[in-house]
Protein backbone atom coordinates (compact mmCIF):
# COMPACT_ATOMS: atom_id res chain seq x y z
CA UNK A 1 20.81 -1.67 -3.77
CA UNK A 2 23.01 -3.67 -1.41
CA UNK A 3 26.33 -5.62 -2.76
CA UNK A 4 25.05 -4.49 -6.47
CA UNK A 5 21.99 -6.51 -5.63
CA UNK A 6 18.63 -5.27 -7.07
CA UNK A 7 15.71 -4.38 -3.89
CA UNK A 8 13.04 -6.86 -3.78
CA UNK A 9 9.30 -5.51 -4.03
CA UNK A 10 6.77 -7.74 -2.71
CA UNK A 11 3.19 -7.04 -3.27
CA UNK A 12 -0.55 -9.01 -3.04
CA UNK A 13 -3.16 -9.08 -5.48
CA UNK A 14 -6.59 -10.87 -5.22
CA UNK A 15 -8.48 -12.78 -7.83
CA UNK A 16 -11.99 -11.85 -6.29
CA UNK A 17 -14.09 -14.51 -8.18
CA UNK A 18 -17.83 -14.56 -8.56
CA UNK A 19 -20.06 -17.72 -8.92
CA UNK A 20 -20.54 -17.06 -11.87
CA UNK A 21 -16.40 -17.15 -12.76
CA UNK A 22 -15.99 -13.63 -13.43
CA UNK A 23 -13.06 -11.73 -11.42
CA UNK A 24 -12.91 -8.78 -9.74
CA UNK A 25 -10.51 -5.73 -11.58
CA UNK A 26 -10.00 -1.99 -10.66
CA UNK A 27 -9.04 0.59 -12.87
CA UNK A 28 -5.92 3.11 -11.28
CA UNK A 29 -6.59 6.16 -10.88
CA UNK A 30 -5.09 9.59 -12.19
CA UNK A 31 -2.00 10.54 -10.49
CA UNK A 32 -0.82 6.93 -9.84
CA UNK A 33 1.97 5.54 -11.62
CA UNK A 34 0.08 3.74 -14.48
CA UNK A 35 -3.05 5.44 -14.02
CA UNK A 36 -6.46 3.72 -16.14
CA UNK A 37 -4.81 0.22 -16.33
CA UNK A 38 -6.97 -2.61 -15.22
CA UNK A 39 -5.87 -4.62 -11.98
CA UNK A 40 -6.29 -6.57 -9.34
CA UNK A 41 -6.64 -5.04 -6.07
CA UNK A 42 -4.29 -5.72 -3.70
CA UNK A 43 -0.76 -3.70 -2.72
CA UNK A 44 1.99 -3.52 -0.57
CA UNK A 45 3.51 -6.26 1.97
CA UNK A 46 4.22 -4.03 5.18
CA UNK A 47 6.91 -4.76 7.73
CA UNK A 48 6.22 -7.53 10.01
CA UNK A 49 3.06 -8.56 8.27
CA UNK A 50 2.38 -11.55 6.93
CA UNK A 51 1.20 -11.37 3.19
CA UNK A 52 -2.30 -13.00 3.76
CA UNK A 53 -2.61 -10.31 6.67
CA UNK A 54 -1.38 -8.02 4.49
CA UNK A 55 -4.21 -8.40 1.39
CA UNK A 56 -6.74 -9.09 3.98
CA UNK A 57 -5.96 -5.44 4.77
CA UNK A 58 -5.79 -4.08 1.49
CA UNK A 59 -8.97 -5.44 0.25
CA UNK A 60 -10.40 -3.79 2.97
CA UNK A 61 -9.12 -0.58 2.54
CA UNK A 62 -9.44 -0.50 -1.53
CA UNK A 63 -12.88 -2.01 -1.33
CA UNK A 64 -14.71 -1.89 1.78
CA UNK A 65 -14.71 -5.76 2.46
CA UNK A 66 -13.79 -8.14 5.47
CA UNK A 67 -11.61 -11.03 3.79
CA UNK A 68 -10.35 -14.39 6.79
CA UNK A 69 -6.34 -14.18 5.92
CA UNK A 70 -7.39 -18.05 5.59
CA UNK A 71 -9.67 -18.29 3.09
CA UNK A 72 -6.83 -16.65 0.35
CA UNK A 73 -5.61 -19.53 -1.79
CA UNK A 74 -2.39 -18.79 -3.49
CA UNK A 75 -2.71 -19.32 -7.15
CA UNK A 76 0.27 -17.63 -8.90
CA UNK A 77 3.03 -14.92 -8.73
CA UNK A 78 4.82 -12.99 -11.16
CA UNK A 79 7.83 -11.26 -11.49
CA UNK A 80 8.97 -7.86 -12.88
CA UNK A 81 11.70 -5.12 -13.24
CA UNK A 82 10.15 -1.88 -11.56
CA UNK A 83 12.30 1.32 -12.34
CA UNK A 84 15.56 0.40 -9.07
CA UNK A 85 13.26 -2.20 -7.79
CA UNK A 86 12.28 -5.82 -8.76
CA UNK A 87 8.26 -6.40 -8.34
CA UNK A 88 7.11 -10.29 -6.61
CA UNK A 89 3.56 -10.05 -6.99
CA UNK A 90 1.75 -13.06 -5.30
CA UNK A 91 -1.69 -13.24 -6.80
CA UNK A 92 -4.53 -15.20 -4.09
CA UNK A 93 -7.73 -16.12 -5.09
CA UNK A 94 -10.87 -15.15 -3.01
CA UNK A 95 -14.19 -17.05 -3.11
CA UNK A 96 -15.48 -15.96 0.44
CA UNK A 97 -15.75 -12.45 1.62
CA UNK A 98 -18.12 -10.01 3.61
CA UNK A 99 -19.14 -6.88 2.44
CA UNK A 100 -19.78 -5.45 -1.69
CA UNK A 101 -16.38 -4.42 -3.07
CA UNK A 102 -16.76 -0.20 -3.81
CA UNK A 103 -13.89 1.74 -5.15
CA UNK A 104 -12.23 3.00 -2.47
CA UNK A 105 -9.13 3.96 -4.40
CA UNK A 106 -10.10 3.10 -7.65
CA UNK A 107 -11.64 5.23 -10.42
CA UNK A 108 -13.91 1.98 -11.32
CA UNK A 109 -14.21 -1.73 -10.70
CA UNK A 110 -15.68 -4.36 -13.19
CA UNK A 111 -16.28 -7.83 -12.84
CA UNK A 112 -14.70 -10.01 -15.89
CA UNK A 113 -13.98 -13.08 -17.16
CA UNK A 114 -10.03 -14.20 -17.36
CA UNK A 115 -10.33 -14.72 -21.46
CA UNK A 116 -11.69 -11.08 -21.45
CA UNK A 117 -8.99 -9.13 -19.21
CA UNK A 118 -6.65 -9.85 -22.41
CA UNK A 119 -8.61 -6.90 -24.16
CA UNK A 120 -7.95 -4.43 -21.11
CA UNK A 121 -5.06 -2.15 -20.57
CA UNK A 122 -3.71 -3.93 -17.83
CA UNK A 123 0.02 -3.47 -15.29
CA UNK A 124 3.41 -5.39 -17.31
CA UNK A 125 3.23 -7.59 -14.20
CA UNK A 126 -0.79 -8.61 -14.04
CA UNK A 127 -0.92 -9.63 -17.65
CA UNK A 128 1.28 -13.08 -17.21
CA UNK A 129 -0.76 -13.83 -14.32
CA UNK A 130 -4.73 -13.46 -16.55
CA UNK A 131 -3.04 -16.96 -18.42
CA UNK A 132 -2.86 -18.63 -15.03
CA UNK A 133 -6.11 -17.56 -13.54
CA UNK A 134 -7.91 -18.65 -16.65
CA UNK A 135 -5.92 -22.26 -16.27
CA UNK A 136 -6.79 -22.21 -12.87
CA UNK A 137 -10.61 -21.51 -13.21
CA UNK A 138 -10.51 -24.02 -16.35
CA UNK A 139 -9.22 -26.72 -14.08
CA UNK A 140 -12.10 -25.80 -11.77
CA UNK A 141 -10.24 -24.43 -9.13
């Protein structure tokens, strides 16, 4: 903390969507902080990096696949306390990408539709964000 202020956290997440709506989720695996919750892949914001460079990278390190930096549309962010820390979590979503997602890092992945994540055990901060994505994909976006 600097000047009693609380350290900002910035992270990416992707909404990997399929044509046929469904998103992509991984489950955390043991020995992580919140280990078998649901998520969306993604992490953190290194310095000097841009955050579209920054999930471009992730998503290619967590699943194996080649994401453009421009082809992530931002669609929502959320905000959360996170032990000393305060968690901005900018949530893209991805339509275009090379590659079939594996889990790299993850104990599993599953494809699923936004009214059906609310049944998964999912991060405090990715569960505000499943009521945006499913207005989002309503809208047809």
């Amino acid at each position: 903390m600097v000047d009693g202020a609380t350290m900002l956290f910035p992270v990416v997440a992707a909404a990997l969507i399929d044509p046929d709506g469904r998103v992509l989720l991984q489950q955390r695996p043991p020995g992580k902080a919140m280990a078998g919750l649901w998520e969306f892949p993604g992490g953190k914001i290194e310095s000097g990096e841009r955050p579209e460079e920054a999930l471009a990278r992730e998503l290619a390190e967590e699943l194996g696949i080649g994401v453009a930096a421009e082809s992530l549309v931002p669609a929502a962010f959320a905000s959360a306390p996170l032990g000393e820390r305060h968690l901005l979590l900018l949530l893209y979503t991805v339509r275009a990408w090379s590659g079939a997602a594996r889990a790299l890092e993850a104990t599993a992945l599953a494809w699923v539709r936004p009214a059906d994540m609310r049944a998964l055990a999912m991060p405090p901060a990715d569960v505000p964000l499943v009521d945006a994505l499913e207005r989002l994909l309503a809208d047809g976006g």
